[in-house]
Protein backbone atom coordinates (compact mmCIF):
# COMPACT_ATOMS: atom_id res chain seq x y z
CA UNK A 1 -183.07 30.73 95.04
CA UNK A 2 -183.65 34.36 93.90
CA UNK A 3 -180.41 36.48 93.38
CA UNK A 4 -181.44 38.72 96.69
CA UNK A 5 -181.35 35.76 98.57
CA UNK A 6 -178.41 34.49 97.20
CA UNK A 7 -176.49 37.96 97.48
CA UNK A 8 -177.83 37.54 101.32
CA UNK A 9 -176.40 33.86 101.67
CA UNK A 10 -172.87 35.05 100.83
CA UNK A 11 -172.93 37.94 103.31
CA UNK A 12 -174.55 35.30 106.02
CA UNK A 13 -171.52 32.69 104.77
CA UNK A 14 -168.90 35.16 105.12
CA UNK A 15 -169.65 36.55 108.50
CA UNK A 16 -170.16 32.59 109.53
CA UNK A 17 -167.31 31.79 108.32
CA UNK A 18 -165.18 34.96 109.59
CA UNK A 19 -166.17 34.29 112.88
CA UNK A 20 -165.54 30.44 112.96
CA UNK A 21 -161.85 31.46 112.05
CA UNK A 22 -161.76 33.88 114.59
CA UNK A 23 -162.76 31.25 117.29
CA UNK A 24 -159.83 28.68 115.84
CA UNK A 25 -157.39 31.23 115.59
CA UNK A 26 -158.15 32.22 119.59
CA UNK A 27 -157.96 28.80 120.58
CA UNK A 28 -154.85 27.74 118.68
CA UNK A 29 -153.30 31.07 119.92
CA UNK A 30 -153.94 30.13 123.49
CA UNK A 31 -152.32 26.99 123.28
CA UNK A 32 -149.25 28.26 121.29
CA UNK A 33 -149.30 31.01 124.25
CA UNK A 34 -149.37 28.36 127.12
CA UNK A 35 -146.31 26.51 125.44
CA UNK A 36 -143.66 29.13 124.28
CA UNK A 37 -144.54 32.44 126.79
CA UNK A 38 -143.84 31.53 130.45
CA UNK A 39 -144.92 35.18 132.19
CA UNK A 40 -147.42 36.34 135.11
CA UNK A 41 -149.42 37.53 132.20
CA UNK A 42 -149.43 34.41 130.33
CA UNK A 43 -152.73 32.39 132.37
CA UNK A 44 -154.92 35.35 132.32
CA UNK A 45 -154.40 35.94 128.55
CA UNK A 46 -154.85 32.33 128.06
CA UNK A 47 -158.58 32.23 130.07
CA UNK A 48 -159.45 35.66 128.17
CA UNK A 49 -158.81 34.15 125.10
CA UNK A 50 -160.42 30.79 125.28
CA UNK A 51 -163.16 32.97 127.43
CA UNK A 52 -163.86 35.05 124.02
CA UNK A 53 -163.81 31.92 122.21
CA UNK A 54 -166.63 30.35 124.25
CA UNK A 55 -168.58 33.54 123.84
CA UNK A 56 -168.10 33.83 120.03
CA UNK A 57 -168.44 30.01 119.59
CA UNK A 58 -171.93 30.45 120.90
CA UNK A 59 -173.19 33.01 118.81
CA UNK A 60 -171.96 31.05 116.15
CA UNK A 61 -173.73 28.49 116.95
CA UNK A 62 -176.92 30.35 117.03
CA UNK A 63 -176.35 32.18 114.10
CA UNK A 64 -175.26 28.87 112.41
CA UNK A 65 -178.88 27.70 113.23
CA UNK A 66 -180.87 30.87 112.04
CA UNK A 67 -178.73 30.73 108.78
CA UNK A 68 -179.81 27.01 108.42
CA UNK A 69 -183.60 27.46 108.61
CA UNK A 70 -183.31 30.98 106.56
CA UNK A 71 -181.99 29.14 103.59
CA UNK A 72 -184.21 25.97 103.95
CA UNK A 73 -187.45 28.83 103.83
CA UNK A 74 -185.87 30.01 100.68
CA UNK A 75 -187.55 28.76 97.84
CA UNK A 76 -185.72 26.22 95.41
CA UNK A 77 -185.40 27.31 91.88
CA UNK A 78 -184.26 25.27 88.73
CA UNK A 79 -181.40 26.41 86.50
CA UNK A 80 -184.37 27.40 84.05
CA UNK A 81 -185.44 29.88 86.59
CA UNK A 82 -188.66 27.74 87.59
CA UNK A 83 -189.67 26.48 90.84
CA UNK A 84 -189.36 22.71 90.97
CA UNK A 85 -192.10 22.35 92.87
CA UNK A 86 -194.49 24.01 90.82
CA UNK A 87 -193.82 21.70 87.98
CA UNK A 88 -193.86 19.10 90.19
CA UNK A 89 -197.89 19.82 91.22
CA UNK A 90 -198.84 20.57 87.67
CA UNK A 91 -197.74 16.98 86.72
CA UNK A 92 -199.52 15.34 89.61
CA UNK A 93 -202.61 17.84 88.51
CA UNK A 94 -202.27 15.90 84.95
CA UNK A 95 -201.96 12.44 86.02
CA UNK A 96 -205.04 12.68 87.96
């Protein structure tokens, strides 16, 4: 993978991985909510919350799946710096 593409990945990893936590931490937070805070307030927070989560966990989701088929276009490189699969047809090319 070329270092644009791999400066790309981490930005595409982070914001995957910021938002996943995001989704937990709403979740978690509802259900800590429901226990401990006994208010009118309290079941409308609750069904914002886990509302937001739903929305965010499907963009992730989505996002998740373009990430996935960006990095299996990206080409594969050795730690040499060469594509494997170059070397790879250049050795069939001589056994032939």
């Amino acid at each position: 993978m070329e270092e644009d593409a791999k400066a790309q990945f981490r930005w595409k990893f982070y914001g995957l991985t910021v938002e996943l936590n995001i989704i937990v931490m709403l979740v978690a937070l509802s259900i800590i909510v429901f226990f401990i805070i006994h208010s009118p307030y309290t079941l409308p927070a609750i069904l914002v919350m886990l509302v937001i989560a739903l929305v965010l966990s499907l963009d992730f989701a989505k996002r998740y799946r373009e990430t996935k088929s960006w990095l299996y276009a990206q080409p594969e490189k050795t730690k040499d710096g060469k594509d494997p699969k170059q070397s790879d047809n250049k050795q069939n090319d001589k056994t032939e």
